[in-house]
Structure formats: structure tokens, C-alpha cells
Protein backbone atom coordinates (compact mmCIF):
# COMPACT_ATOMS: atom_id res chain seq x y z
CA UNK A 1 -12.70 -157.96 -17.47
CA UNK A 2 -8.99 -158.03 -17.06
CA UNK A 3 -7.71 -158.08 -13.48
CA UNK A 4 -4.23 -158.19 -11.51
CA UNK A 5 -3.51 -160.70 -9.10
CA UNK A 6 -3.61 -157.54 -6.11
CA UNK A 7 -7.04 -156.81 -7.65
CA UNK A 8 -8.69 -160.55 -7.52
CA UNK A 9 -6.74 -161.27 -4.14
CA UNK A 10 -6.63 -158.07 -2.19
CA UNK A 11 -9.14 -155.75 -3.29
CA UNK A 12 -12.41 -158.07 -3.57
CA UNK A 13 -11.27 -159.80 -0.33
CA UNK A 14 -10.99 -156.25 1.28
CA UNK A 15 -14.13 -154.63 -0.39
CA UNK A 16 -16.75 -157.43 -0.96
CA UNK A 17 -19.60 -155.11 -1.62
CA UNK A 18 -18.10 -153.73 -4.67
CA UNK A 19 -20.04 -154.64 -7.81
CA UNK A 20 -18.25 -155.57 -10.82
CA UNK A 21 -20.97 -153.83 -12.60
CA UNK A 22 -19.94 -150.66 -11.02
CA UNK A 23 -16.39 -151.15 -12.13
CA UNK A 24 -17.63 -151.96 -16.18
CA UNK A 25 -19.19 -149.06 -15.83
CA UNK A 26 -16.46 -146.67 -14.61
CA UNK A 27 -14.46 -148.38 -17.39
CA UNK A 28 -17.31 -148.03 -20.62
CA UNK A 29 -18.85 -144.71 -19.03
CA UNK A 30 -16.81 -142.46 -16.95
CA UNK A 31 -17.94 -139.23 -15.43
CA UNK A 32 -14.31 -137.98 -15.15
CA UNK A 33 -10.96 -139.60 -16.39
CA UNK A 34 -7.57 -139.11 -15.41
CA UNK A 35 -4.03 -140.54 -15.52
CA UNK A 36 -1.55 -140.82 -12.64
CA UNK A 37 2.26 -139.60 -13.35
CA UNK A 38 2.80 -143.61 -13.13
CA UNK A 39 1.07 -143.93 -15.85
CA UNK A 40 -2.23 -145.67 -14.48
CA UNK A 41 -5.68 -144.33 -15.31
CA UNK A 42 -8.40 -143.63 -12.52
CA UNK A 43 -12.05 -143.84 -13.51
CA UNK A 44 -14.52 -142.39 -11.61
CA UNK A 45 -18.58 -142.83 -11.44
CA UNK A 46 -21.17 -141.71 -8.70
CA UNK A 47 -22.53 -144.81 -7.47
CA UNK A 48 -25.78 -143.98 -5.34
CA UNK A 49 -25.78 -147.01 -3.57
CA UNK A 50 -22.42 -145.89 -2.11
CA UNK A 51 -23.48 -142.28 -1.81
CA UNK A 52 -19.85 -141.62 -3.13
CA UNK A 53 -17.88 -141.64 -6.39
CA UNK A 54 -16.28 -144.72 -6.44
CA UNK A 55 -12.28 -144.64 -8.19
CA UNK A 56 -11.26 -147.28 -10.41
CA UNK A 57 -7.62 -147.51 -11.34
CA UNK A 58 -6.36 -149.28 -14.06
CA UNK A 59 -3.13 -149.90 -15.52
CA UNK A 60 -1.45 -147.87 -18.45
CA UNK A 61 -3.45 -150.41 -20.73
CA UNK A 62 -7.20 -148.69 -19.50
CA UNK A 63 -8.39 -151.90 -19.01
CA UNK A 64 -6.29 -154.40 -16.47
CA UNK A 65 -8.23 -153.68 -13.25
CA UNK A 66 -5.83 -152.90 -10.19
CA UNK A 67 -7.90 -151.23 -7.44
CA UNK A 68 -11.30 -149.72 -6.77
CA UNK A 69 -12.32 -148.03 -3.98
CA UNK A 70 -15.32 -145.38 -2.90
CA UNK A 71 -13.55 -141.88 -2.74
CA UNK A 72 -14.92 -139.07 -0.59
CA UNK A 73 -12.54 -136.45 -1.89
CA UNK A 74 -13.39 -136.50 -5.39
CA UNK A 75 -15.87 -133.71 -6.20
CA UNK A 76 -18.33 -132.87 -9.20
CA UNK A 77 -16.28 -130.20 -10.30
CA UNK A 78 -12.96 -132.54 -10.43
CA UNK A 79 -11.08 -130.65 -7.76
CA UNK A 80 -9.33 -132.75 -4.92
């Protein structure tokens, strides 16, 4: 998996019960897919465990990881 430095240094160090399984998932398997006006594309998948979707961002590539984080205002029906 492809990473940025703010990814392997911030985000892990931040979040260290994120699961890098969760993250190939969002990538592979996504239950919803968007991309920011930046370009970057968020991922989403329900992770149980978490009890939340959890947001993956990549950047324009769909593959460099750059954040992840459990997001409470995502809902099923993709409204924020």
C-alpha cells in the first residue's frame, strides 16, 4: 500500500487502532466513493468494530494513502 509521509507519521501515530486491513478494504471494496474539488478521493466502509464508517482519503492517484479517520456524519444514504 502506498502511503504519504503525513499518513505513516501523523495519522498512525494519531490513530493506532486503525487496521490497515480496514483501509485495503475501503480501497478494493468501497460502499460509497467520492472525489474532493482538490482532486483527492474519499473511500468509505462501515467498520463494525468502530460502529462508524470509517473515511479513507487518497490522493488524485486512488491509491497513495493520506488520511483515514472514523466519520460520524457520513450516512447510508450518502447525505452529509
Amino acid at each position: 500500500m502506498k502511503t504519504t509521509l503525513y499518513f505513516r507519521e501523523q495519522v498512525l501515530r494519531k490513530r493506532p487502532y486503525l487496521k490497515l486491513r480496514w483501509i485495503n478494504t475501503a480501497l478494493k471494496k468501497p460502499v460509497y466513493k467520492e472525489v474532493q474539488t482538490d482532486g483527492r478521493i474519499r473511500h468509505f466502509i462501515y467498520v463494525a468494530k468502530l460502529g462508524k464508517y470509517l473515511r479513507v482519503v487518497t490522493l488524485s492517484d486512488g491509491e497513495t494513502v493520506h488520511n483515514a479517520f472514523p466519520d460520524s456524519k457520513f450516512k447510508k444514504d450518502n447525505e452529509y
